[in-house]
C-alpha atoms as a PDB file:
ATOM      1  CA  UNK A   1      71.004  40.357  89.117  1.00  0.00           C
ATOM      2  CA  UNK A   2      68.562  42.981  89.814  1.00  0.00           C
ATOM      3  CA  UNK A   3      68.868  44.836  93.557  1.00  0.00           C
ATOM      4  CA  UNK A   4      66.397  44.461  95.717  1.00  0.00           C
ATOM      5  CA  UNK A   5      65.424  48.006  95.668  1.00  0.00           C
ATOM      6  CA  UNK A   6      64.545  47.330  92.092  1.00  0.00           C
ATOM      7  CA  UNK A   7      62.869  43.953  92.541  1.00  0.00           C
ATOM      8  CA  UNK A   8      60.882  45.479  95.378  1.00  0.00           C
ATOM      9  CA  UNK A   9      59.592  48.133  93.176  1.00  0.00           C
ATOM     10  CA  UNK A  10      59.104  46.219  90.060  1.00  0.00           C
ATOM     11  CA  UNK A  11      56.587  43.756  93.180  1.00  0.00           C
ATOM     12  CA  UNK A  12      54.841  46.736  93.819  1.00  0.00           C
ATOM     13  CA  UNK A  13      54.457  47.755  90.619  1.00  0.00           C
ATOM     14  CA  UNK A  14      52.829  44.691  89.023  1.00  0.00           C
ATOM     15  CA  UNK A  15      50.210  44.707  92.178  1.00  0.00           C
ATOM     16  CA  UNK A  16      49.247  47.825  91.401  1.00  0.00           C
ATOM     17  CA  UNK A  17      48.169  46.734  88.224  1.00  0.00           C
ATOM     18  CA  UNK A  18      46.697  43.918  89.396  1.00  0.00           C
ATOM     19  CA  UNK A  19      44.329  45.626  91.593  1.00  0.00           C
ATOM     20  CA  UNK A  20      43.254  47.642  88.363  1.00  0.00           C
ATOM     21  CA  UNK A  21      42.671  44.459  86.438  1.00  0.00           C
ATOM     22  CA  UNK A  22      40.709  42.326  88.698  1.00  0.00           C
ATOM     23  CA  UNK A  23      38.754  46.220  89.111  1.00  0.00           C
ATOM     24  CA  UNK A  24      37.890  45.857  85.431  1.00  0.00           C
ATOM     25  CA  UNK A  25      37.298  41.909  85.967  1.00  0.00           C
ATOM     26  CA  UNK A  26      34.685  42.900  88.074  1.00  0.00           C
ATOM     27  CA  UNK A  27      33.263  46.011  86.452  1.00  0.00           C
ATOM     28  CA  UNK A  28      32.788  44.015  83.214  1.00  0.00           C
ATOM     29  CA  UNK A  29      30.930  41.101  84.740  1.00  0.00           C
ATOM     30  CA  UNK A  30      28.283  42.893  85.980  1.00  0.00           C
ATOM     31  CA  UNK A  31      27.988  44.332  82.499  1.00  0.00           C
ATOM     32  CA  UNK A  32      28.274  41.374  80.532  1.00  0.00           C
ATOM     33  CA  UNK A  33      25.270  39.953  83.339  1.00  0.00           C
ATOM     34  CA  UNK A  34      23.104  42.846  82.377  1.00  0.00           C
ATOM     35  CA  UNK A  35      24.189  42.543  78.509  1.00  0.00           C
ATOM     36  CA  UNK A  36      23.795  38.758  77.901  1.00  0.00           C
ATOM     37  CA  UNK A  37      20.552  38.951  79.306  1.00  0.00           C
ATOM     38  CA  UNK A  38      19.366  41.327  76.848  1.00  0.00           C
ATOM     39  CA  UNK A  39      20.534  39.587  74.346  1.00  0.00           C
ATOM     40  CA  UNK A  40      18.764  36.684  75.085  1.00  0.00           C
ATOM     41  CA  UNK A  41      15.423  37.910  75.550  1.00  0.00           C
ATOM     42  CA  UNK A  42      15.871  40.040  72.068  1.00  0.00           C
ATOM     43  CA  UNK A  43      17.572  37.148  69.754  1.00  0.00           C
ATOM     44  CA  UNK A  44      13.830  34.951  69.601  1.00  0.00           C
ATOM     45  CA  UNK A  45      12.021  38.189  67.764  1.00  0.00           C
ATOM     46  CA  UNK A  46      15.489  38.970  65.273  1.00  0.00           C
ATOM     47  CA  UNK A  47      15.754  35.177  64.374  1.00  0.00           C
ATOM     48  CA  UNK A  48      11.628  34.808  63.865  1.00  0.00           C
ATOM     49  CA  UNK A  49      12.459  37.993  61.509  1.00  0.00           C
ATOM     50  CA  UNK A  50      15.002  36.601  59.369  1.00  0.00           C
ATOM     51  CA  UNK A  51      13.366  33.388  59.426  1.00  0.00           C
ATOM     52  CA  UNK A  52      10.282  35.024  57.768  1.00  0.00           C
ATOM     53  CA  UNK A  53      12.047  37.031  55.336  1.00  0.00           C
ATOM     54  CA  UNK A  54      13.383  33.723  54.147  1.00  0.00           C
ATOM     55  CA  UNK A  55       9.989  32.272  53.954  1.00  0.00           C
ATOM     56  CA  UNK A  56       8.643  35.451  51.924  1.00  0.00           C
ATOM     57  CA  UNK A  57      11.820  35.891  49.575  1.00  0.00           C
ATOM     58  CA  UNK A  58      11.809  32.188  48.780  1.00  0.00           C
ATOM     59  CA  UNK A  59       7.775  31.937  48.371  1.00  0.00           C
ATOM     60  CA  UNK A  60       7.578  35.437  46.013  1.00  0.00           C
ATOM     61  CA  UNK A  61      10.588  34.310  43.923  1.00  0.00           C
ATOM     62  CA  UNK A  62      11.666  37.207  41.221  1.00  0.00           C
ATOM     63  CA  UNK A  63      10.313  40.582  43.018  1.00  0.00           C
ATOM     64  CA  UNK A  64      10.718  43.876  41.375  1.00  0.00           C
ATOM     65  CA  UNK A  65      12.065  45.819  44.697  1.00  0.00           C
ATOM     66  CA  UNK A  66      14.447  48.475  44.792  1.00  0.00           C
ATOM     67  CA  UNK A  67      16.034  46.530  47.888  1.00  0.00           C
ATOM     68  CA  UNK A  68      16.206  43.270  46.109  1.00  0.00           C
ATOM     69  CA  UNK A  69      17.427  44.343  42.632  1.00  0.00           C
ATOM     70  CA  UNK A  70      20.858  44.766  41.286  1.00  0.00           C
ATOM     71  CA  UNK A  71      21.118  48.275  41.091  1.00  0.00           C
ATOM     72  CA  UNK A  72      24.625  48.535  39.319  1.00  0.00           C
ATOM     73  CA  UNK A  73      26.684  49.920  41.647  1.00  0.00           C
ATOM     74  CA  UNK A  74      30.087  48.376  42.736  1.00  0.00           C
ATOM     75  CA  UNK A  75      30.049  50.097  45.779  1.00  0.00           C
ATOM     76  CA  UNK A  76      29.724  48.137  49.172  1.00  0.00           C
ATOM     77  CA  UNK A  77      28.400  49.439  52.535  1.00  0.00           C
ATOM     78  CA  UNK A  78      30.067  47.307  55.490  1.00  0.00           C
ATOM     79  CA  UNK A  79      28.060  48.483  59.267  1.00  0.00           C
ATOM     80  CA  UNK A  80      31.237  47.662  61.308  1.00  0.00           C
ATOM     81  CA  UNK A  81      30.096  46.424  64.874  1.00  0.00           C
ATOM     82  CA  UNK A  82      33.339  46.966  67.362  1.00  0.00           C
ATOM     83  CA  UNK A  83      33.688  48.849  70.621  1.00  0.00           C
ATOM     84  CA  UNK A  84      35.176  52.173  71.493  1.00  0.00           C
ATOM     85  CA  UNK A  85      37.661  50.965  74.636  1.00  0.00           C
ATOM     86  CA  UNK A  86      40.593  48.696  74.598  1.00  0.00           C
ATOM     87  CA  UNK A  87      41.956  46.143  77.101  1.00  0.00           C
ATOM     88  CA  UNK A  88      39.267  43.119  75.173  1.00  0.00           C
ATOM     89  CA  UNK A  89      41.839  40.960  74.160  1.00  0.00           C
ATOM     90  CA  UNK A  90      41.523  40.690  70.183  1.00  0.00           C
ATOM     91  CA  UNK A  91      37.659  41.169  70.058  1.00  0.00           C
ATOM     92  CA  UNK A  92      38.402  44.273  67.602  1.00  0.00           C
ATOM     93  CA  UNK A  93      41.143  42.964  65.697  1.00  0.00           C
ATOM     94  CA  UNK A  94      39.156  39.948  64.593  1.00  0.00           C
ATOM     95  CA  UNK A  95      36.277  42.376  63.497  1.00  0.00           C
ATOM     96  CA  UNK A  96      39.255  44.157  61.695  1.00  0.00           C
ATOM     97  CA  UNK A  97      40.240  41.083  59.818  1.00  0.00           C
ATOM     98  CA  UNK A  98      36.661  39.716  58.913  1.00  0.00           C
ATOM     99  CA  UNK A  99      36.924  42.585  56.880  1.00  0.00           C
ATOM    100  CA  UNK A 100      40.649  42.668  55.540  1.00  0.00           C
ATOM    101  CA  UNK A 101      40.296  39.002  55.281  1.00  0.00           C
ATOM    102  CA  UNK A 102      37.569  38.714  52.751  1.00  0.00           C
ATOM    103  CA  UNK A 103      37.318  39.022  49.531  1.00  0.00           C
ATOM    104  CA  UNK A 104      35.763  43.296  48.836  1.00  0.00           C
ATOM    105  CA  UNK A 105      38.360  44.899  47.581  1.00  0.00           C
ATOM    106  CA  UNK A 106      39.559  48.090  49.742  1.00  0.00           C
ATOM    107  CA  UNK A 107      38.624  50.538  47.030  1.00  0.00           C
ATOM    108  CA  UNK A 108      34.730  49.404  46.855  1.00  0.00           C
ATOM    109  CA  UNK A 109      34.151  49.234  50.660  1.00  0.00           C
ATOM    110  CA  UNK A 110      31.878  52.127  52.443  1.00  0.00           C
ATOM    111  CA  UNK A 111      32.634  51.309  56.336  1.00  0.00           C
ATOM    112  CA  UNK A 112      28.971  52.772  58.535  1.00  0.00           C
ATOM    113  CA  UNK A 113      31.536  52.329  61.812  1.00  0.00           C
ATOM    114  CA  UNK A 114      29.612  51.672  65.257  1.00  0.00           C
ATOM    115  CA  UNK A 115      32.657  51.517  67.615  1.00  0.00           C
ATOM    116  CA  UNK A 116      36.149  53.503  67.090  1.00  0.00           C
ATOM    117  CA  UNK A 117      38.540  50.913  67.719  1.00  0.00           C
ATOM    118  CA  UNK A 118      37.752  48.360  64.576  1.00  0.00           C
ATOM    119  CA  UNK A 119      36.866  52.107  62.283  1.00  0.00           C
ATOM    120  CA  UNK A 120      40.151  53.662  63.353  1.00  0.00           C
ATOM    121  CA  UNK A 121      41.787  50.481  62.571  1.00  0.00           C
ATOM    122  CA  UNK A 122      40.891  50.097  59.238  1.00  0.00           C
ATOM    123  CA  UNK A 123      41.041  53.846  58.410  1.00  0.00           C
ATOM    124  CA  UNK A 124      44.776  53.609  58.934  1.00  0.00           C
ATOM    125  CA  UNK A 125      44.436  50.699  56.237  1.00  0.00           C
ATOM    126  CA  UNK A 126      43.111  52.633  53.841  1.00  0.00           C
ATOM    127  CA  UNK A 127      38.974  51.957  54.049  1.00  0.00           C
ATOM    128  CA  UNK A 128      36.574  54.495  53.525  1.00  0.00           C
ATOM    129  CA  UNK A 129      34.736  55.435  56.330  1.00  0.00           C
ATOM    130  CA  UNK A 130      31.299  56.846  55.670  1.00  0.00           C
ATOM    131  CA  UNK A 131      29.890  57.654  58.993  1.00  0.00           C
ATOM    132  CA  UNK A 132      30.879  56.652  62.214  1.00  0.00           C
ATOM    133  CA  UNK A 133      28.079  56.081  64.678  1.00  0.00           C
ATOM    134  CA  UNK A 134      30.588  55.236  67.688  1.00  0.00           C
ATOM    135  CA  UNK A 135      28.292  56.618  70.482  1.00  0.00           C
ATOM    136  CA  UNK A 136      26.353  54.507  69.926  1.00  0.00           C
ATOM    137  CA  UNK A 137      28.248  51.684  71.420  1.00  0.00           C
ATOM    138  CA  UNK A 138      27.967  53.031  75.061  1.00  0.00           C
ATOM    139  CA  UNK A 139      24.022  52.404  75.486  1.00  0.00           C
ATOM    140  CA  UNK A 140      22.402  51.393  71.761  1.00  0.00           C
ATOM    141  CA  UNK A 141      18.624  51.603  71.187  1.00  0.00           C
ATOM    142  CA  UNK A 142      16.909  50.585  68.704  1.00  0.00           C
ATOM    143  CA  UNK A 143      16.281  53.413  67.585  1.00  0.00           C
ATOM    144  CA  UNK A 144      19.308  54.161  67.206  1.00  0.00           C
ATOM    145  CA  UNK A 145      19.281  51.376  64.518  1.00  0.00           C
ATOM    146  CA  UNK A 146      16.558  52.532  62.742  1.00  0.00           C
ATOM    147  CA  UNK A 147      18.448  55.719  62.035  1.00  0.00           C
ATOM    148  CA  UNK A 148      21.783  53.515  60.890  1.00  0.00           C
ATOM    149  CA  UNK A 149      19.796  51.528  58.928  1.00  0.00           C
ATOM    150  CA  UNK A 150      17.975  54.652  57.140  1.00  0.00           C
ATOM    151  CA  UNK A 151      21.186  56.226  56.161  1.00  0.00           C
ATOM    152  CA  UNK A 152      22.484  52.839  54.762  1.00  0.00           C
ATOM    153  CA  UNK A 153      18.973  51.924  52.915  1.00  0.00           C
ATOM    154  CA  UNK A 154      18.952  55.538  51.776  1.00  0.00           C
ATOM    155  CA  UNK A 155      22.510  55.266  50.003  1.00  0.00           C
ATOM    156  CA  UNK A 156      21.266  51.728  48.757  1.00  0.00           C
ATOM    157  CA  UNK A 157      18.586  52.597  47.110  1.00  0.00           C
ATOM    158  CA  UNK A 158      19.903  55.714  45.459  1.00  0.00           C
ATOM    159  CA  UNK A 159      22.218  53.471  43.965  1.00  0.00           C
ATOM    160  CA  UNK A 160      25.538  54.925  46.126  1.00  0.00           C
ATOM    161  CA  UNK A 161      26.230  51.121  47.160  1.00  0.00           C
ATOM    162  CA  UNK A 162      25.068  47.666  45.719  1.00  0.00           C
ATOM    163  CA  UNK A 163      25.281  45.465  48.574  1.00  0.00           C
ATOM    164  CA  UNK A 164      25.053  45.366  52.110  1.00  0.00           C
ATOM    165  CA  UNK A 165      26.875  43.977  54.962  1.00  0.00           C
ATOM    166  CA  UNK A 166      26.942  43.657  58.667  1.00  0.00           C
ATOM    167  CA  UNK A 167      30.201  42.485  60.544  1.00  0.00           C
ATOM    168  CA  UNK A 168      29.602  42.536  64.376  1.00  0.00           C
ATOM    169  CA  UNK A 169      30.958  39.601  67.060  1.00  0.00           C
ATOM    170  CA  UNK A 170      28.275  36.787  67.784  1.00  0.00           C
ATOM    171  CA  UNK A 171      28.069  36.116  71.230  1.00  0.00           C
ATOM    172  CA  UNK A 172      28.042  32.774  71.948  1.00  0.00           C
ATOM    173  CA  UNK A 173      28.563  32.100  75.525  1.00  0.00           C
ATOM    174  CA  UNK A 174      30.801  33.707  78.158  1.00  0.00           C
ATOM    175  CA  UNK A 175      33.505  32.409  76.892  1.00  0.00           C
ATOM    176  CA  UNK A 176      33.041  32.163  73.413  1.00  0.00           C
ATOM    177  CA  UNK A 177      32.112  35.136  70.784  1.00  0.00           C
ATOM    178  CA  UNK A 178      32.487  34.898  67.361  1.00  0.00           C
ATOM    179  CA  UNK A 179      33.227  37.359  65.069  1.00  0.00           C
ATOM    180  CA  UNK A 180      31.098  36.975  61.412  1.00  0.00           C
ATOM    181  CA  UNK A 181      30.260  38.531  58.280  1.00  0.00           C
ATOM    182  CA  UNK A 182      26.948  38.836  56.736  1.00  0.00           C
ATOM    183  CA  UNK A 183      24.803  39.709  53.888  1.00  0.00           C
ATOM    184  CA  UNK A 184      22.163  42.050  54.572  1.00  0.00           C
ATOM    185  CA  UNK A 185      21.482  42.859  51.000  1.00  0.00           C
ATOM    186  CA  UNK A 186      20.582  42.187  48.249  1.00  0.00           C
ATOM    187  CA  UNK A 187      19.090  39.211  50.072  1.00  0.00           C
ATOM    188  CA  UNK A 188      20.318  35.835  49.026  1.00  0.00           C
ATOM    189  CA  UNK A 189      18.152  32.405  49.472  1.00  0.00           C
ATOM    190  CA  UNK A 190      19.622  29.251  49.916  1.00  0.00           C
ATOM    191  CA  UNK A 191      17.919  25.757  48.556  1.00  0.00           C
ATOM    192  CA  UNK A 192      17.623  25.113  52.122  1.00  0.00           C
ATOM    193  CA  UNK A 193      15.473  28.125  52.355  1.00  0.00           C
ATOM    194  CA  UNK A 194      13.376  27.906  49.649  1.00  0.00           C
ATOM    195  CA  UNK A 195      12.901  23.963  51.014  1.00  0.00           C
ATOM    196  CA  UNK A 196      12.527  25.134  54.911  1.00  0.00           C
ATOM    197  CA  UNK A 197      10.020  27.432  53.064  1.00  0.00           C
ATOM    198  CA  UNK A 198       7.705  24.899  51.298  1.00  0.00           C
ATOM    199  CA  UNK A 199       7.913  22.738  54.219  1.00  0.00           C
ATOM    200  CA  UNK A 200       6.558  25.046  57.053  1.00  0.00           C
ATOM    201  CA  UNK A 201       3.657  26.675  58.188  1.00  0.00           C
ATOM    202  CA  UNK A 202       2.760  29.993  57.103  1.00  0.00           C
ATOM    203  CA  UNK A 203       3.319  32.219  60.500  1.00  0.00           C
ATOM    204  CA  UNK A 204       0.747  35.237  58.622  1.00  0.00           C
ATOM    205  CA  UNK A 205      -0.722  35.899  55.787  1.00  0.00           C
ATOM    206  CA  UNK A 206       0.345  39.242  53.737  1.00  0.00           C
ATOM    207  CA  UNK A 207      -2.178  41.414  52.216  1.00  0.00           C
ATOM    208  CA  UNK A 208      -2.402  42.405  49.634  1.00  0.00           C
ATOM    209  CA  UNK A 209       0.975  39.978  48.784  1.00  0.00           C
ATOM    210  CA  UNK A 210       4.848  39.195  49.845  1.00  0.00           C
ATOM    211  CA  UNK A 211       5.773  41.246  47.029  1.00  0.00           C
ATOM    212  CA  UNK A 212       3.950  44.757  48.266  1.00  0.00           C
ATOM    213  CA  UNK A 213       4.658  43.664  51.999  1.00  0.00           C
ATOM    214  CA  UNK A 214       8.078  43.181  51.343  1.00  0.00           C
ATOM    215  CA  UNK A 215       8.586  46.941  50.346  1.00  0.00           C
ATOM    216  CA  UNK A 216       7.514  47.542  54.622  1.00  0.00           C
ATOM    217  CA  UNK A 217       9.534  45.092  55.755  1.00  0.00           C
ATOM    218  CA  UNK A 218      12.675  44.815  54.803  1.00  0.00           C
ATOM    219  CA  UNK A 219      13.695  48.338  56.507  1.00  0.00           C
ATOM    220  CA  UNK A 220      12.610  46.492  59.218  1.00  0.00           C
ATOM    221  CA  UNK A 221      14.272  43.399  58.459  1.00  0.00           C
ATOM    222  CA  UNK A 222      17.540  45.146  58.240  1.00  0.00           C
ATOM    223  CA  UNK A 223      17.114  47.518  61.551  1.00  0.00           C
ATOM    224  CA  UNK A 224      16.124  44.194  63.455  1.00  0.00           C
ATOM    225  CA  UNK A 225      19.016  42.772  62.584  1.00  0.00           C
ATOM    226  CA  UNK A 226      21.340  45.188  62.736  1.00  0.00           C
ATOM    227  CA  UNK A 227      20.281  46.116  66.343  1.00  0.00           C
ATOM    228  CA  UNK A 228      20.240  42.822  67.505  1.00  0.00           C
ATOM    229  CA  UNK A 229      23.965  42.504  66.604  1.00  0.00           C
ATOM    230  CA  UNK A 230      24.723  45.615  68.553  1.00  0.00           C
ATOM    231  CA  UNK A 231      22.916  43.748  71.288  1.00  0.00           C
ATOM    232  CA  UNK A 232      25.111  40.833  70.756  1.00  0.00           C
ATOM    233  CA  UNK A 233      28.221  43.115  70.797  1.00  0.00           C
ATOM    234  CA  UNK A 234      27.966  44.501  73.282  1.00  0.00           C
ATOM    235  CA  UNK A 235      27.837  41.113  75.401  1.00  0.00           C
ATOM    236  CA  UNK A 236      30.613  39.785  73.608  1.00  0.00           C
ATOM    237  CA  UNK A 237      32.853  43.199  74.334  1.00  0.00           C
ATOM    238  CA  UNK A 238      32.007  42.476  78.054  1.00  0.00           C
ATOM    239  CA  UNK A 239      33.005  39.084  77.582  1.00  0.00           C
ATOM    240  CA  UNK A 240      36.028  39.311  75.848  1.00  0.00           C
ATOM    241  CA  UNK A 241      37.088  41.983  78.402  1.00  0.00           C
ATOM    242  CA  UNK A 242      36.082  39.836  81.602  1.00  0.00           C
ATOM    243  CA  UNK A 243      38.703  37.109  80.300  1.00  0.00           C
ATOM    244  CA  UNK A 244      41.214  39.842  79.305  1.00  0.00           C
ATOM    245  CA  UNK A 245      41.574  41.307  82.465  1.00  0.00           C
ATOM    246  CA  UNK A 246      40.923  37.580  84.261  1.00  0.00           C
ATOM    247  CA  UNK A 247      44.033  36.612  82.449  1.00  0.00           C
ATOM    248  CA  UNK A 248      46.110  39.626  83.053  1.00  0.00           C
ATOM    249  CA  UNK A 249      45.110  39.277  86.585  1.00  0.00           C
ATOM    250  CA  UNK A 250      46.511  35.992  86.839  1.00  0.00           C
ATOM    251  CA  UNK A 251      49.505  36.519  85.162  1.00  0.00           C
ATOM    252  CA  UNK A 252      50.073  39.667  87.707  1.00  0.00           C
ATOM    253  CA  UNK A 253      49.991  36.721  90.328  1.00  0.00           C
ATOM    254  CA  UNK A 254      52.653  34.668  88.526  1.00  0.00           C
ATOM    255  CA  UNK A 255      55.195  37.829  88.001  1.00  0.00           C
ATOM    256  CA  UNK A 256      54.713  38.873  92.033  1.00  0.00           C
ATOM    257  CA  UNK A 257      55.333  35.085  92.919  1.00  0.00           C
ATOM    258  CA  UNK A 258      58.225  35.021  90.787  1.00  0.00           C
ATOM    259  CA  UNK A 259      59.755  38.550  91.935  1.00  0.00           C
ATOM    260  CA  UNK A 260      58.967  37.013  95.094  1.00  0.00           C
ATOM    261  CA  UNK A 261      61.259  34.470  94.832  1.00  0.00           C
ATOM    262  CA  UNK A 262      63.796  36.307  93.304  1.00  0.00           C
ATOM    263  CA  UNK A 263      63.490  39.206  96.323  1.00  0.00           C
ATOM    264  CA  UNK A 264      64.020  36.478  98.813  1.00  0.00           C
ATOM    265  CA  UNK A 265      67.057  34.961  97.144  1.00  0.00           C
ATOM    266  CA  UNK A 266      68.467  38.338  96.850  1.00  0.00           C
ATOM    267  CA  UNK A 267      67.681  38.808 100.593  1.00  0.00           C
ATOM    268  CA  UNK A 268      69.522  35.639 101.310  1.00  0.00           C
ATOM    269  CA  UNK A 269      72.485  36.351  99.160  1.00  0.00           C
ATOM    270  CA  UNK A 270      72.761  39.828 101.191  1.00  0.00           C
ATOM    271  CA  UNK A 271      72.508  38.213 104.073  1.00  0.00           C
ATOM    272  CA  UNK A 272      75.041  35.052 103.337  1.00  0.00           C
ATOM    273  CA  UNK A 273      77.157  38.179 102.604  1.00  0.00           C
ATOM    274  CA  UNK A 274      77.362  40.281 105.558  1.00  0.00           C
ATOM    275  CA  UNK A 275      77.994  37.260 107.552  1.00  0.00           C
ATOM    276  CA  UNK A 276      80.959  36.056 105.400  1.00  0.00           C
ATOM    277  CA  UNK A 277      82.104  39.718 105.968  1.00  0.00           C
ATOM    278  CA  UNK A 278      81.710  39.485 109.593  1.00  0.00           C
ATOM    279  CA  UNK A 279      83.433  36.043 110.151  1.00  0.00           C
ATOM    280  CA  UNK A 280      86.174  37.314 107.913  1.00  0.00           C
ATOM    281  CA  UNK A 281      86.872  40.386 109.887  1.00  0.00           C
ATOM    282  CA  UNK A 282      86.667  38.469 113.486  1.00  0.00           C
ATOM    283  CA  UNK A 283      89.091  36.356 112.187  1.00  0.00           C
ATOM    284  CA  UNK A 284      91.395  39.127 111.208  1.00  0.00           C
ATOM    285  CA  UNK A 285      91.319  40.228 114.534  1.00  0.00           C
ATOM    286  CA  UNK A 286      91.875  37.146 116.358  1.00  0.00           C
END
């Protein structure tokens, strides 16, 4: 059995670290208070994007774009959504393995990389890594999207990569975020587009057609996107920390009650001890 010395320093120990962690409980729900609420005031105008995208892609049918059309190349670009600090539970390993997991082969992957942990990660696996836009990750703008995005579209339409892809965390709730993997481009329809299509009401009309208003809008189509997943990630990083560092701060409390026990047992057995040893030499003496 452990001395007490060494129990009681183990005690204090684990309470130091327990101060830290409920320090970071704290720090990262005011974030994630400031975070979700940006997120939910932005998602209305990204999903209203896509929606209409849909509605224009499924109403032109065949377009002759250069960010539509099969351009030949094998090459795909992944923008990699993580964060740049630890402690989040497995919020970057399950970016990690939306990537690993799926089905683009290693050697046709170009990672864009907003966030070191999830980049670093799957640089020591062997993926490419184009760019890395980490900085990003400690206030984003959207303009910092639109230069992301111009790099990516730029390499897309020189025919450096064929498709696109954007794996970031969706924030769900507080205490839910879900990691996912999309398609940016080429852009693919659905039958339950093209039917959601034919079915609603035309939001605007496009002049002089989709197929010329298309050529505008899908830079913006992607940015909006793409910076309303770093909105979302961000959230979900502050989430996923918050119950990190909740649980870690409760199982600090179980250890200390446990060395707690264990200290007073010691203390007893020390004590049972030193009064065996007294009766034992009074009786010697008597």
């Amino acid at each position: 059995m452990a001395s007490m010395r060494d129990i009681k320093r183990r005690k204090q120990s684990v309470s130091s670290t327990q101060q830290i962690t409920k320090a970071m409980k704290l720090v990262s729900t005011v974030k994630l208070q400031k975070a979700r609420t940006k997120a939910e005031q932005t998602s209305p105008y990204f999903e209203a994007m896509y929606s209409t995208i849909c509605s224009m892609l499924a109403k032109a049918g065949t377009v002759d774009n250069k960010y539509l059309k099969d351009n030949g190349s094998e090459k795909k670009a992944v923008i990699v959504i993580s964060s740049n600090r630890g402690l989040a539970g497995g919020y970057n390993s399950n970016i990690a393995k939306q990537i690993t997991g799926s089905d683009l082969k290693k050697e046709d992957v170009k990672l864009y990389v907003i966030g070191h942990k999830a980049g670093d990660s799957l640089a020591r696996k062997g993926y490419e890594v184009a760019k890395d836009y980490s900085p990003v990750m400690e206030a984003p703008t959207y303009a910092d999207a639109i230069s992301i995005c111009n790099d990516v579209l730029e390499a897309y339409a020189a025919g450096e990569v064929g498709e696109i892809y954007l794996v970031y965390t969706h924030f769900k709730n507080t205490v839910s975020q879900v990691p996912k993997m999309m398609k940016l481009l080429p852009a693919e329809i659905s039958e339950e587009d093209v039917q959601a299509a034919s079915n609603s009401n035309v939001l605007m009309n496009f002049e002089p057609n989709e197929e010329e208003a298309l050529e505008l809008i899908i830079p913006k189509y992607v940015t909006s996107l793409v910076f309303g997943a770093l909105t979302e990630a961000v959230a979900s990083e502050n989430g996923a920390r918050m119950q990190a560092m909740d649980s870690a701060t409760n199982n600090a409390e179980d250890i200390i009650s446990d060395l707690s026990l264990k200290y007073n047992r010691a203390r007893q057995g020390s004590i049972t001890q030193e009064l065996t040893e007294i009766i034992a030499g009074a009786e010697a003496l008597t």
